[in-house]
PDB file of N, CA and C in Angstrom:
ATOM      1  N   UNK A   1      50.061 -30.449  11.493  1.00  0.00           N
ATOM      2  CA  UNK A   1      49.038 -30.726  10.515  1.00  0.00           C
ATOM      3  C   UNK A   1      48.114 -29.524  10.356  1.00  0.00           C
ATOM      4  N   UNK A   2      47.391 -28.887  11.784  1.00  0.00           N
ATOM      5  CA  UNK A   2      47.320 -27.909  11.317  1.00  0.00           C
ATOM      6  C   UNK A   2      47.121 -26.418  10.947  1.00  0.00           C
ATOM      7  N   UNK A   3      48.905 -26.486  11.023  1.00  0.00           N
ATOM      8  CA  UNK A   3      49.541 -25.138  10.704  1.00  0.00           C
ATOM      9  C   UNK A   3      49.837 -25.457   9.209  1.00  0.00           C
ATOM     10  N   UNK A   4      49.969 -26.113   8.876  1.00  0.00           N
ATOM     11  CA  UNK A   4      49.965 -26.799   7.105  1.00  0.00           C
ATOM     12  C   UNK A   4      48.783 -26.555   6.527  1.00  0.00           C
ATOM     13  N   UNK A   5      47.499 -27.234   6.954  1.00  0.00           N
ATOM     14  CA  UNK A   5      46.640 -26.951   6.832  1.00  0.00           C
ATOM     15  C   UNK A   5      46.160 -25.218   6.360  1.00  0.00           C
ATOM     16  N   UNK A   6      46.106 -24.277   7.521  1.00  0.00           N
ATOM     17  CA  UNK A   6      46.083 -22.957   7.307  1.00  0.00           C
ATOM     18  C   UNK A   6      47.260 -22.179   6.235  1.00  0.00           C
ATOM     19  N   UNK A   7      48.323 -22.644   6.001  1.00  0.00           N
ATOM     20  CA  UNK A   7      49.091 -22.659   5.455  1.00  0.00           C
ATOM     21  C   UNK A   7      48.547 -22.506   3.952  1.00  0.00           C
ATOM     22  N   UNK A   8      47.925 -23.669   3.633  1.00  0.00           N
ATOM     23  CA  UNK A   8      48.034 -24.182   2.453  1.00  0.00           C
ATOM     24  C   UNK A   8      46.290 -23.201   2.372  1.00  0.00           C
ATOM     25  N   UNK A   9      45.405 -23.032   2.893  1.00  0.00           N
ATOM     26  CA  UNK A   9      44.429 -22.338   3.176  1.00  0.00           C
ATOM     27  C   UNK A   9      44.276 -20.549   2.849  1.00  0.00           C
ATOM     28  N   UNK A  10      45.562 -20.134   3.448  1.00  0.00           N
ATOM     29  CA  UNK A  10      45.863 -19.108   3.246  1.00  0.00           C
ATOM     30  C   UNK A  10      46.390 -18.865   1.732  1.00  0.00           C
ATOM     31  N   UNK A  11      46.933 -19.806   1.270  1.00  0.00           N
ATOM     32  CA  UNK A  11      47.591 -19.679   0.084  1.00  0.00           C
ATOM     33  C   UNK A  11      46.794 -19.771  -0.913  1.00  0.00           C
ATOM     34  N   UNK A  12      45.741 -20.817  -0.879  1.00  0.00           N
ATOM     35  CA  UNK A  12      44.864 -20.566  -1.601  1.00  0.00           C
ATOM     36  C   UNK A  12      43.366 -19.268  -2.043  1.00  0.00           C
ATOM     37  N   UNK A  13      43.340 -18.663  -0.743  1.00  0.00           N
ATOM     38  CA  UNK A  13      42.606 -17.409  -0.591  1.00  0.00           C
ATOM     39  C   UNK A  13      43.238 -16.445  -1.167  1.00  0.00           C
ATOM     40  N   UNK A  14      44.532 -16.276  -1.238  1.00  0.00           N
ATOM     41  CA  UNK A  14      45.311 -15.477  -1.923  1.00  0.00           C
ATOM     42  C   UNK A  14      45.494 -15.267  -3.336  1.00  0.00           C
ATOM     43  N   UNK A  15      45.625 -16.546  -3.986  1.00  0.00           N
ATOM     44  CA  UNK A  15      45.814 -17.248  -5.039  1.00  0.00           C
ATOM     45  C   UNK A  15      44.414 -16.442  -5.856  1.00  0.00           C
ATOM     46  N   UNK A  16      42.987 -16.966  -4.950  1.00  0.00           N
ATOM     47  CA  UNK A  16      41.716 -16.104  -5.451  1.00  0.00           C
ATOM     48  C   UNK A  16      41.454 -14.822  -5.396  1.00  0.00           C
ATOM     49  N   UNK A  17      42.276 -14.520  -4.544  1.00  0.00           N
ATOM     50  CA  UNK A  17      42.069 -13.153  -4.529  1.00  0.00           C
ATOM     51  C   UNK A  17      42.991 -11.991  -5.236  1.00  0.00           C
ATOM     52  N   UNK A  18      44.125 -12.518  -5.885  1.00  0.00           N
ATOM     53  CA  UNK A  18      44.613 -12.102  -7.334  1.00  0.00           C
ATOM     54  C   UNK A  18      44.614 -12.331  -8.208  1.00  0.00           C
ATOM     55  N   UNK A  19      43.745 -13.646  -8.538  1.00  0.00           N
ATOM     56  CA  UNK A  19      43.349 -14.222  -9.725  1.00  0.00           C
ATOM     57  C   UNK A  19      42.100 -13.661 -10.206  1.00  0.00           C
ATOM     58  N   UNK A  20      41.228 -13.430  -9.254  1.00  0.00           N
ATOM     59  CA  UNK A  20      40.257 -12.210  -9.635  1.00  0.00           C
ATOM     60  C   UNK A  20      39.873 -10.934 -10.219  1.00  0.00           C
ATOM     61  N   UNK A  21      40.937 -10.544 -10.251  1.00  0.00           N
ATOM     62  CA  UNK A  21      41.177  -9.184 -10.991  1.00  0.00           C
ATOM     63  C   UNK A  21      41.425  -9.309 -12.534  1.00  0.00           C
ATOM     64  N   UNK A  22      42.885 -10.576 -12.255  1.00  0.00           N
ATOM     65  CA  UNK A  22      42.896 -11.149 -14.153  1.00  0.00           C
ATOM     66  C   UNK A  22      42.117 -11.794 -14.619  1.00  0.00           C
ATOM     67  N   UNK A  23      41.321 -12.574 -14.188  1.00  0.00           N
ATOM     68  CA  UNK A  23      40.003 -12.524 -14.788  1.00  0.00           C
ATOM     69  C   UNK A  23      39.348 -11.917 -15.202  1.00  0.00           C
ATOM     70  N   UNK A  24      39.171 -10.497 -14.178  1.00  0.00           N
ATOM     71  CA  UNK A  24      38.114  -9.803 -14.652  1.00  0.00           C
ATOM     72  C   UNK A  24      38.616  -8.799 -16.032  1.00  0.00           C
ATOM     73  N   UNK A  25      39.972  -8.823 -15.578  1.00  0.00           N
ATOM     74  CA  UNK A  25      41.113  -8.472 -17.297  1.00  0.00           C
ATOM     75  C   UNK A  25      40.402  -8.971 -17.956  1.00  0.00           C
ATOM     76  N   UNK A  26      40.679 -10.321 -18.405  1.00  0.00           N
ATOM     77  CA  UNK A  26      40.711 -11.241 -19.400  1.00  0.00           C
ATOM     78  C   UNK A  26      39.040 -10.653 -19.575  1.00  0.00           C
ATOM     79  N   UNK A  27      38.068 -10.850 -19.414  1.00  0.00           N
ATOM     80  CA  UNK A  27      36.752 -10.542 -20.029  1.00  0.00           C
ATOM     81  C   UNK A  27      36.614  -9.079 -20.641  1.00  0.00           C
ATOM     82  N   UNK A  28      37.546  -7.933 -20.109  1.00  0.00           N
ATOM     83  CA  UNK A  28      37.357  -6.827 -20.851  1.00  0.00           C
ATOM     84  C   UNK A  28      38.010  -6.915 -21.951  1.00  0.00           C
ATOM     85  N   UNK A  29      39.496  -7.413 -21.772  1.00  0.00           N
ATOM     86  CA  UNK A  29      39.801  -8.069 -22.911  1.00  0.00           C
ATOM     87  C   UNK A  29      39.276  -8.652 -24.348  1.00  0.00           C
ATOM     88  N   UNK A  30      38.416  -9.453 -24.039  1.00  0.00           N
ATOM     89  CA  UNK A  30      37.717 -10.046 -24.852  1.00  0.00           C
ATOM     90  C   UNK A  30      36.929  -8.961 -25.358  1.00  0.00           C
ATOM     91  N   UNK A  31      36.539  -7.925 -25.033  1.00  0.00           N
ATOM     92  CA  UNK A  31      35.708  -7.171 -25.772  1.00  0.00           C
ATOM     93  C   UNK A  31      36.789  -5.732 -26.561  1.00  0.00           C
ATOM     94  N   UNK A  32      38.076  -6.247 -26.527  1.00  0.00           N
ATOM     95  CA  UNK A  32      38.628  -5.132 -27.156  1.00  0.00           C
ATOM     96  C   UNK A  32      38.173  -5.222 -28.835  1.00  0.00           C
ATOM     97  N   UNK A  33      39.169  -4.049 -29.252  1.00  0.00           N
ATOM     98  CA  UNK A  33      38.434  -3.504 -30.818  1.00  0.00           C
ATOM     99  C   UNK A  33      39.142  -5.179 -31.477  1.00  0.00           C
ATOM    100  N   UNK A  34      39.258  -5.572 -32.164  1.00  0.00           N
ATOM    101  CA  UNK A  34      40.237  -6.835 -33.034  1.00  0.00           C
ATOM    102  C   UNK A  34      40.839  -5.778 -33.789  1.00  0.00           C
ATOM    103  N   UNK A  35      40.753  -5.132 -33.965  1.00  0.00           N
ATOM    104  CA  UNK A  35      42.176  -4.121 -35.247  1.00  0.00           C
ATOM    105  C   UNK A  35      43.197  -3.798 -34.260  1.00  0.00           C
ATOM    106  N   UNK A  36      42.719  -3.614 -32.853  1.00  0.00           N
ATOM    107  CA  UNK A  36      43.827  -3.196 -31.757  1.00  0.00           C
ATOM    108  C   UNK A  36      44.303  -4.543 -31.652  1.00  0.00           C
ATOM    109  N   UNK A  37      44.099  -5.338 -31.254  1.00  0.00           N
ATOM    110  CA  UNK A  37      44.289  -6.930 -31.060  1.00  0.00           C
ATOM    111  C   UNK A  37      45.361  -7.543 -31.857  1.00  0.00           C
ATOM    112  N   UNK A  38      45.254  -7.168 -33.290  1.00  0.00           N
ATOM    113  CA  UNK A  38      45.605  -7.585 -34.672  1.00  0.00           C
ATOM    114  C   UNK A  38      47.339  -6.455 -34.535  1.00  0.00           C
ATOM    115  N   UNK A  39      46.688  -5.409 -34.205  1.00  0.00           N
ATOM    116  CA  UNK A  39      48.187  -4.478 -34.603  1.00  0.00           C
ATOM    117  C   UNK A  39      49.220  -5.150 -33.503  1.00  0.00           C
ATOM    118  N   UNK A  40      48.411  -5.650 -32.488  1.00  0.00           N
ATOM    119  CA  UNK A  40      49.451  -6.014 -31.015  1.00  0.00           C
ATOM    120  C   UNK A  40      50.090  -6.979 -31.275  1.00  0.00           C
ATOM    121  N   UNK A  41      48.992  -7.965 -32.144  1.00  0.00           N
ATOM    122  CA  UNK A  41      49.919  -8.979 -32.248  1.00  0.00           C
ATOM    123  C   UNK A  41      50.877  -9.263 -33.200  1.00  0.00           C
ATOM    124  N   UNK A  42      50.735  -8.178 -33.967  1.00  0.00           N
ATOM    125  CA  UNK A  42      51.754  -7.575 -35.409  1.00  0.00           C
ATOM    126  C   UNK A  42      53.122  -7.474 -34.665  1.00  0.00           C
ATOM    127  N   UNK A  43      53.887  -8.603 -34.898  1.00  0.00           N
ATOM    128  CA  UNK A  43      55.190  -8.482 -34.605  1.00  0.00           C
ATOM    129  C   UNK A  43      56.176  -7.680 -35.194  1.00  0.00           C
ATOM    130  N   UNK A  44      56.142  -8.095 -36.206  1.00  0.00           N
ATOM    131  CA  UNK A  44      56.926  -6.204 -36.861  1.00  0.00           C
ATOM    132  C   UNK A  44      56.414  -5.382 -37.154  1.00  0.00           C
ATOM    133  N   UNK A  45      55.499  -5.323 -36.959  1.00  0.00           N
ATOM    134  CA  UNK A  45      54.986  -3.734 -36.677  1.00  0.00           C
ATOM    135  C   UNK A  45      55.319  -3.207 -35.027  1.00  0.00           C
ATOM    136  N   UNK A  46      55.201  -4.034 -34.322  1.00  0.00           N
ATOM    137  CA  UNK A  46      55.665  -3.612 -33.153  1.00  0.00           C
ATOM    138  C   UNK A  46      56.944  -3.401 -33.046  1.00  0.00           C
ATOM    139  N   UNK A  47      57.690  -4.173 -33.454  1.00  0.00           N
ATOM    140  CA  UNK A  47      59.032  -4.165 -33.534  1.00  0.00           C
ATOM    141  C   UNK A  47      59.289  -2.849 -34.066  1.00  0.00           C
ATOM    142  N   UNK A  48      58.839  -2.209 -35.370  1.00  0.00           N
ATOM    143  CA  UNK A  48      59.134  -1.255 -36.054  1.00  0.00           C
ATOM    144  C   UNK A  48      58.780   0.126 -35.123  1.00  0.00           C
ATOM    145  N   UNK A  49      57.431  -0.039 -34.274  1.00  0.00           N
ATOM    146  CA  UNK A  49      56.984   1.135 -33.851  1.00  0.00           C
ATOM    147  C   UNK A  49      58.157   1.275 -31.973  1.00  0.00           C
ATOM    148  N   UNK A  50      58.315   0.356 -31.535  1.00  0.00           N
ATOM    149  CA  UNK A  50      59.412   0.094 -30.660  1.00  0.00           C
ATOM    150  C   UNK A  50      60.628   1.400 -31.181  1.00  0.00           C
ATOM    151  N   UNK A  51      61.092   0.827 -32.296  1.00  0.00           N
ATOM    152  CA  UNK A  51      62.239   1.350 -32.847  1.00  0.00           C
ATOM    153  C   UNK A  51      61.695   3.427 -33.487  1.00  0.00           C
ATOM    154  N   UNK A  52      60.686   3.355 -33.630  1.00  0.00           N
ATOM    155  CA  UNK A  52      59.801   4.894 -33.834  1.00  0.00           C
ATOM    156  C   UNK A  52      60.686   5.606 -32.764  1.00  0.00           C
ATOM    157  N   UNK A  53      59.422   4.919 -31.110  1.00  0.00           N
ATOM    158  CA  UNK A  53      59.744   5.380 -30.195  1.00  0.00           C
ATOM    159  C   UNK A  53      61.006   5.641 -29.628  1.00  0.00           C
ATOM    160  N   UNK A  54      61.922   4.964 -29.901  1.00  0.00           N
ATOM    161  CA  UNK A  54      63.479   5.343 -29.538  1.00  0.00           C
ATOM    162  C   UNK A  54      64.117   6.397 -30.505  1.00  0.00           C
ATOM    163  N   UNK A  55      63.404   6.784 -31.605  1.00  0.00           N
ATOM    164  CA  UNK A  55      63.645   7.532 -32.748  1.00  0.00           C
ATOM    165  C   UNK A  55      63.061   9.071 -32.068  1.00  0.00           C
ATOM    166  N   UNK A  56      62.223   9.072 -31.770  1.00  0.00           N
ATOM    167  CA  UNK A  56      61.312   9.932 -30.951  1.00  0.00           C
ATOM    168  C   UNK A  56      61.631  10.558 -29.770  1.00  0.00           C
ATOM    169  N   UNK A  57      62.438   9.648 -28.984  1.00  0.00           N
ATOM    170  CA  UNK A  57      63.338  10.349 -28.025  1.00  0.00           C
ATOM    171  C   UNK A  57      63.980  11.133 -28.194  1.00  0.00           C
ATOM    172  N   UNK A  58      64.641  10.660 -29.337  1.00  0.00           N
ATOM    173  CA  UNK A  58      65.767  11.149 -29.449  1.00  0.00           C
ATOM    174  C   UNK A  58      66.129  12.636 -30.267  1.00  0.00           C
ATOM    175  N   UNK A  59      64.632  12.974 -30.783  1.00  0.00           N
ATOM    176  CA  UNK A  59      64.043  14.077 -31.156  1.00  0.00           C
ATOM    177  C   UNK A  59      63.860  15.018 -30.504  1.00  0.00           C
ATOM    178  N   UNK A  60      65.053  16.476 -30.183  1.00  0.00           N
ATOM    179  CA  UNK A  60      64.259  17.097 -29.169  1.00  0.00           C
ATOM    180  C   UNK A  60      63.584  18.043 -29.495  1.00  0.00           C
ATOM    181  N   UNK A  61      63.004  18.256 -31.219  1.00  0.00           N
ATOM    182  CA  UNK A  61      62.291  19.516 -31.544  1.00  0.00           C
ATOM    183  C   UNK A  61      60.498  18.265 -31.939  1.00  0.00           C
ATOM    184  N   UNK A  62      60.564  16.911 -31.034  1.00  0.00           N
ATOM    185  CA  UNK A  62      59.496  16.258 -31.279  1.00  0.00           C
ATOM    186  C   UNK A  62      58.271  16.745 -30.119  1.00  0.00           C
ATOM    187  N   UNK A  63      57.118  16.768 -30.022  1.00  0.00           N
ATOM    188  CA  UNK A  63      56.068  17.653 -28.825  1.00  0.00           C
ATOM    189  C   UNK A  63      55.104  15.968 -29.020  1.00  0.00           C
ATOM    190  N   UNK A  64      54.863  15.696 -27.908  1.00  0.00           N
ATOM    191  CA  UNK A  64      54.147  14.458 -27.711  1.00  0.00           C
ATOM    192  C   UNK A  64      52.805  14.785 -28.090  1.00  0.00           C
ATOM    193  N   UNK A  65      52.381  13.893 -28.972  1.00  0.00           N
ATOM    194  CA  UNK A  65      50.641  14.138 -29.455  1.00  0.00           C
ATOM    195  C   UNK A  65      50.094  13.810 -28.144  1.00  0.00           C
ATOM    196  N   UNK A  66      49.415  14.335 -27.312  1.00  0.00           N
ATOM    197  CA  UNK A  66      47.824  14.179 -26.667  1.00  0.00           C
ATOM    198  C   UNK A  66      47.093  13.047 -26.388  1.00  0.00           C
ATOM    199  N   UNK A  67      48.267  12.257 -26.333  1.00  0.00           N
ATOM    200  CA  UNK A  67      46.700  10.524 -26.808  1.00  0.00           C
ATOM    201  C   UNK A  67      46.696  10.380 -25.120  1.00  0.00           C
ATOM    202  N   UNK A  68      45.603  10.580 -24.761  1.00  0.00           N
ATOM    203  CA  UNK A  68      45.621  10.764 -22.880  1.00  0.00           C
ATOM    204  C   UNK A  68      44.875   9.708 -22.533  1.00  0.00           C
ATOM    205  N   UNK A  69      43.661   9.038 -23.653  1.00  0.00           N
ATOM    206  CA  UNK A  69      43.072   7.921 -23.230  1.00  0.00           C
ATOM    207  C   UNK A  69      43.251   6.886 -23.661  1.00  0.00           C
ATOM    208  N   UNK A  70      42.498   5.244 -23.007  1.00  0.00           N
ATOM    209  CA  UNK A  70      42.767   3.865 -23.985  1.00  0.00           C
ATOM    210  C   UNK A  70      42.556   4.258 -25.271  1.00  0.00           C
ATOM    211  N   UNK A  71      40.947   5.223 -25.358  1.00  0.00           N
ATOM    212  CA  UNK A  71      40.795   5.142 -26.779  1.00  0.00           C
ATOM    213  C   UNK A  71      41.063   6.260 -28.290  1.00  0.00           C
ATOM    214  N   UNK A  72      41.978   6.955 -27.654  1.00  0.00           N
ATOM    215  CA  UNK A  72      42.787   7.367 -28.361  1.00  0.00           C
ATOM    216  C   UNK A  72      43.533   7.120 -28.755  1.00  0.00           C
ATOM    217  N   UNK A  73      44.805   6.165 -27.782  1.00  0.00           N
ATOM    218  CA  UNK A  73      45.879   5.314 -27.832  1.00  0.00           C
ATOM    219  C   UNK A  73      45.464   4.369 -29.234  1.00  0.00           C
ATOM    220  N   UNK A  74      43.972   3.605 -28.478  1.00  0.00           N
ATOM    221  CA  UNK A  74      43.717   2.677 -29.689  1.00  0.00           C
ATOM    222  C   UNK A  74      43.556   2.961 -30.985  1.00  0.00           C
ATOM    223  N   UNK A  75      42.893   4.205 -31.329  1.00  0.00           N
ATOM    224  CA  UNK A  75      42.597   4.558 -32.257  1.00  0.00           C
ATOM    225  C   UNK A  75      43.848   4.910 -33.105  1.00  0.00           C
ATOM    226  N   UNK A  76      45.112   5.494 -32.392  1.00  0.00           N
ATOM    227  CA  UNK A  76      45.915   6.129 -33.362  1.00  0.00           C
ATOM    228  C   UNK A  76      46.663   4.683 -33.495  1.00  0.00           C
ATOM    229  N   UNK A  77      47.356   3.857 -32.474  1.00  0.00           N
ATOM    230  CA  UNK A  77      47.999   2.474 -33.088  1.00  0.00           C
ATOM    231  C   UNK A  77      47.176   1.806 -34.391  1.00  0.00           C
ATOM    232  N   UNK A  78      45.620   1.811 -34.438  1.00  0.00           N
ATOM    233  CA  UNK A  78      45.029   1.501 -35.513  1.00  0.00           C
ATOM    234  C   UNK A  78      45.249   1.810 -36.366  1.00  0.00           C
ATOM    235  N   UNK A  79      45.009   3.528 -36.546  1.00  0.00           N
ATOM    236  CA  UNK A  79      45.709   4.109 -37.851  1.00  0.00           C
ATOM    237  C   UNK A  79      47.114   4.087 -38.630  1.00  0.00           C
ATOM    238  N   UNK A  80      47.839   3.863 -37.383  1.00  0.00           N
ATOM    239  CA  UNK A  80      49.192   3.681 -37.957  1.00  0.00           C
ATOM    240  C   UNK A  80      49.630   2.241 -38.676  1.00  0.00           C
ATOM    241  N   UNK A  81      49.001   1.252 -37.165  1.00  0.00           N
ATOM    242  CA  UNK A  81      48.983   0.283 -38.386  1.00  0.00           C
ATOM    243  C   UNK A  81      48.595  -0.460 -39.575  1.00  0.00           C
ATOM    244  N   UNK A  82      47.458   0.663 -39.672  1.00  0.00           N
ATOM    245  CA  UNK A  82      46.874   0.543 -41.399  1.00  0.00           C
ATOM    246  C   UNK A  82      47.941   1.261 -42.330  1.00  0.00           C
ATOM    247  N   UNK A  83      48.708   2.292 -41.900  1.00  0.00           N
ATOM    248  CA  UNK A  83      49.546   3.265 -42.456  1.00  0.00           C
ATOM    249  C   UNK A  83      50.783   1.604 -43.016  1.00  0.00           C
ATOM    250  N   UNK A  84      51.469   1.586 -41.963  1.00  0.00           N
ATOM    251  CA  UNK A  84      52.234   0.282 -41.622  1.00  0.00           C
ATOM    252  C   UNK A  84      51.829  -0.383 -42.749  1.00  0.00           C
ATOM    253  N   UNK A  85      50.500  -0.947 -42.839  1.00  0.00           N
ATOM    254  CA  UNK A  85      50.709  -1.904 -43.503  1.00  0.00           C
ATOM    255  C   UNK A  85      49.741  -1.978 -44.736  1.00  0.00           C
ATOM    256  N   UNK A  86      50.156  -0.471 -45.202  1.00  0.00           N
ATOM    257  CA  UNK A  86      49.823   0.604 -46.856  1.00  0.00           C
ATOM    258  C   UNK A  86      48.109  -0.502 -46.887  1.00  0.00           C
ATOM    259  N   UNK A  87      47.227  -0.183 -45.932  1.00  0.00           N
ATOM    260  CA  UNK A  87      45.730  -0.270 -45.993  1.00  0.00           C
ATOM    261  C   UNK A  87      45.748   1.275 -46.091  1.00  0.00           C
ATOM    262  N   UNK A  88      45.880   2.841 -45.508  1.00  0.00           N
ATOM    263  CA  UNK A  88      45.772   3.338 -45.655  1.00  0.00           C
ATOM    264  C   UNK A  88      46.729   4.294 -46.583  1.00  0.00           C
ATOM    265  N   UNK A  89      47.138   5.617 -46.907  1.00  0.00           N
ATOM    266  CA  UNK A  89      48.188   5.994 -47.636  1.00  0.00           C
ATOM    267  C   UNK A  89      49.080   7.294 -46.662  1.00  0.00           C
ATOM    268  N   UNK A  90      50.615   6.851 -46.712  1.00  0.00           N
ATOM    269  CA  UNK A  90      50.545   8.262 -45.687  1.00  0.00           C
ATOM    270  C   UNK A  90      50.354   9.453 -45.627  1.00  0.00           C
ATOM    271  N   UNK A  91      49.576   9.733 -46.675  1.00  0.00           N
ATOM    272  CA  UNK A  91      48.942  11.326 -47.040  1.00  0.00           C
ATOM    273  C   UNK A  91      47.597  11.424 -46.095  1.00  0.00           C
ATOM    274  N   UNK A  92      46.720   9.969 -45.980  1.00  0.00           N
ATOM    275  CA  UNK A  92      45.571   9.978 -45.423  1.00  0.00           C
ATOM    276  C   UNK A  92      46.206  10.083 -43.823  1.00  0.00           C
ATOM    277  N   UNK A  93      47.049   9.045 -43.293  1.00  0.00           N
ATOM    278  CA  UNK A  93      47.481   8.751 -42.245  1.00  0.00           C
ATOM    279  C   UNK A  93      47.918  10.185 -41.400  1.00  0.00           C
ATOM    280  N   UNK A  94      48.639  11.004 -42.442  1.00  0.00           N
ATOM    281  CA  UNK A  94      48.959  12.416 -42.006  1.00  0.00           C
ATOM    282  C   UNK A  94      47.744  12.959 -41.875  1.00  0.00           C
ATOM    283  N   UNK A  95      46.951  13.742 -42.764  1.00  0.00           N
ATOM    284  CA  UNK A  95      45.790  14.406 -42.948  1.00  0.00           C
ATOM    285  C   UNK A  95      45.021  13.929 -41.438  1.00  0.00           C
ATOM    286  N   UNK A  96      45.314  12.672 -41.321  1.00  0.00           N
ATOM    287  CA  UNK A  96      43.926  12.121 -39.947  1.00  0.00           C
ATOM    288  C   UNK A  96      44.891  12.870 -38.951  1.00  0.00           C
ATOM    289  N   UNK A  97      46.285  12.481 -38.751  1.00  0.00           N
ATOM    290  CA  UNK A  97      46.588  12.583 -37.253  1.00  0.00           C
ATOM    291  C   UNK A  97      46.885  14.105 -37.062  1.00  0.00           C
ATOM    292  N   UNK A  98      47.086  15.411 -38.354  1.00  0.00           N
ATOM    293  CA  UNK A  98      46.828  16.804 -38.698  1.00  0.00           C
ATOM    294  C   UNK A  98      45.027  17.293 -37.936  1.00  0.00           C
ATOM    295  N   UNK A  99      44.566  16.257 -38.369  1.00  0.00           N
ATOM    296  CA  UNK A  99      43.342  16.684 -38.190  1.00  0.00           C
ATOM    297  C   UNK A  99      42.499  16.828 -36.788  1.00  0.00           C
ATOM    298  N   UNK A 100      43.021  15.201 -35.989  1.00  0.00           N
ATOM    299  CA  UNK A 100      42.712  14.933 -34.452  1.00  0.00           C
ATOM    300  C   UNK A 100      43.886  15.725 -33.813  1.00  0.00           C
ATOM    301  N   UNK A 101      44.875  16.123 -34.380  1.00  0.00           N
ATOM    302  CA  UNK A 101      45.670  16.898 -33.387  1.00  0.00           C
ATOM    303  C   UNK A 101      46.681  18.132 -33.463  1.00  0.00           C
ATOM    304  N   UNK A 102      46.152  19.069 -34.012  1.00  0.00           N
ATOM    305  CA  UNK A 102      46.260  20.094 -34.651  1.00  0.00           C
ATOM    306  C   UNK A 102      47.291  20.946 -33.808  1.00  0.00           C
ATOM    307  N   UNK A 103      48.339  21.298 -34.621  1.00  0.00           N
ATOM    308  CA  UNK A 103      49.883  21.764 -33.900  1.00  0.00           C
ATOM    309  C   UNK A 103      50.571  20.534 -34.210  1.00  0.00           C
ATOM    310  N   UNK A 104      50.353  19.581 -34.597  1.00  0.00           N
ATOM    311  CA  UNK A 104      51.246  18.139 -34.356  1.00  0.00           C
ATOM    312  C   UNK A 104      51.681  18.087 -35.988  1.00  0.00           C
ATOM    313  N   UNK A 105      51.882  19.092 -36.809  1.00  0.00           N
ATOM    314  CA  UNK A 105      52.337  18.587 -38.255  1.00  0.00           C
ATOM    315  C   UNK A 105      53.665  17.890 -38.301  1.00  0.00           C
ATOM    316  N   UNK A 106      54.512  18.415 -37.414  1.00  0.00           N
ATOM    317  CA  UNK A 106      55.880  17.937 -37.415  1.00  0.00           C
ATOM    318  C   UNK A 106      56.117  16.478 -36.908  1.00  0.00           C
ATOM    319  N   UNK A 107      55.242  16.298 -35.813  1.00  0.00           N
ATOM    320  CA  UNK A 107      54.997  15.046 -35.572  1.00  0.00           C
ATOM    321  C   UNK A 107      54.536  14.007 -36.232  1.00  0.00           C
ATOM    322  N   UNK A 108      53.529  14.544 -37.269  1.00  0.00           N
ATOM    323  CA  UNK A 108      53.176  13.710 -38.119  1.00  0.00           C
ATOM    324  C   UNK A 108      53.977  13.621 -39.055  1.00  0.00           C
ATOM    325  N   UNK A 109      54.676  14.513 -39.495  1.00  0.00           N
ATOM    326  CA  UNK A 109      55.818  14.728 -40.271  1.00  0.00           C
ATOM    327  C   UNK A 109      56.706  13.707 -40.503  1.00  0.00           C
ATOM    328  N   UNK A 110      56.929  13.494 -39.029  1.00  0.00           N
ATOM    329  CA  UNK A 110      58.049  12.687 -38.124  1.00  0.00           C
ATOM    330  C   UNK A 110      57.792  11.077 -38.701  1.00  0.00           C
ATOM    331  N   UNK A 111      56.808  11.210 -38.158  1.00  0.00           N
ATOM    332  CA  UNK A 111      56.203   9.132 -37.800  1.00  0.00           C
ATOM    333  C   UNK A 111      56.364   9.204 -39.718  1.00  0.00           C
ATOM    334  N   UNK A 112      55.090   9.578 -40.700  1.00  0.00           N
ATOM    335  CA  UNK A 112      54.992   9.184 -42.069  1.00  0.00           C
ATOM    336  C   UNK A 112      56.489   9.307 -42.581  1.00  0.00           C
ATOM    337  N   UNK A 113      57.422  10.141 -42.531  1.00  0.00           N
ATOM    338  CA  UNK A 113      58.242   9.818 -42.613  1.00  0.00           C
ATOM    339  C   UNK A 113      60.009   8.260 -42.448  1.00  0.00           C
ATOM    340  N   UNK A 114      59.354   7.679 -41.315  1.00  0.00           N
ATOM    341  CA  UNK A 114      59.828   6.471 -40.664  1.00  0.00           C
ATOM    342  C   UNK A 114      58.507   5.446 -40.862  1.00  0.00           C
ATOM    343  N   UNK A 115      57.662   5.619 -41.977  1.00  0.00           N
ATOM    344  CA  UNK A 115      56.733   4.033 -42.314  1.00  0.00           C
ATOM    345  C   UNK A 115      57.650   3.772 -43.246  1.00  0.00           C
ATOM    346  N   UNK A 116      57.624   2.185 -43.417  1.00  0.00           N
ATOM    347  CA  UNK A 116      58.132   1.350 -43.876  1.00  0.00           C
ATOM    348  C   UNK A 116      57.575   1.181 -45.792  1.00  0.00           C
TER     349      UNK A 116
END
């Protein structure tokens, strides 16, 4: 009874003590951008940008843009999926990602080329 006891004791301390962390996820979470939120939950757009990235591999005159932080990451999935989903135009979409990342024309080249 109790070795069950500690058992079931232990399991539950555990239980809190990795459930704690996704929690504390889930609240930063909640404060992400909603346009990042919105593109994530864009099923074909993900689907489509999935299929980029395997396009991209397979590129070996492609040079990886620079996106080193969350909020760069976020910012350019944003742009693209305004590109994606003709809110923006891919002349603008180019011009921006020409502009934040200069040497990357071909890259940009690359992606406006494979929007839908």
């Amino acid at each position: 009874m109790r070795f069950r006891f500690r058992r079931s004791a232990a399991a539950a301390a555990m239980a809190l003590s990795l459930a704690t962390p996704l929690l504390q996820g889930c609240a930063t979470d909640a404060a992400a951008d909603p346009r990042v939120v919105a593109a994530e939950m864009d099923q074909p757009f993900m689907d489509w940008s999935q299929g980029l990235v395997t396009q991209i591999r397979s590129d070996p005159s492609y040079s990886r843009i620079p996106l080193d932080t969350a909020a760069q990451r976020d910012e350019f999935l944003v742009w693209m999926h305004d590109a994606y989903r003709q809110r923006v135009t891919r002349q603008e979409f180019a011009a921006w990602i020409n502009s934040r990342y200069p040497h990357h024309q071909h890259e940009a080249a690359f992606i406006v080329s494979r929007l839908p």
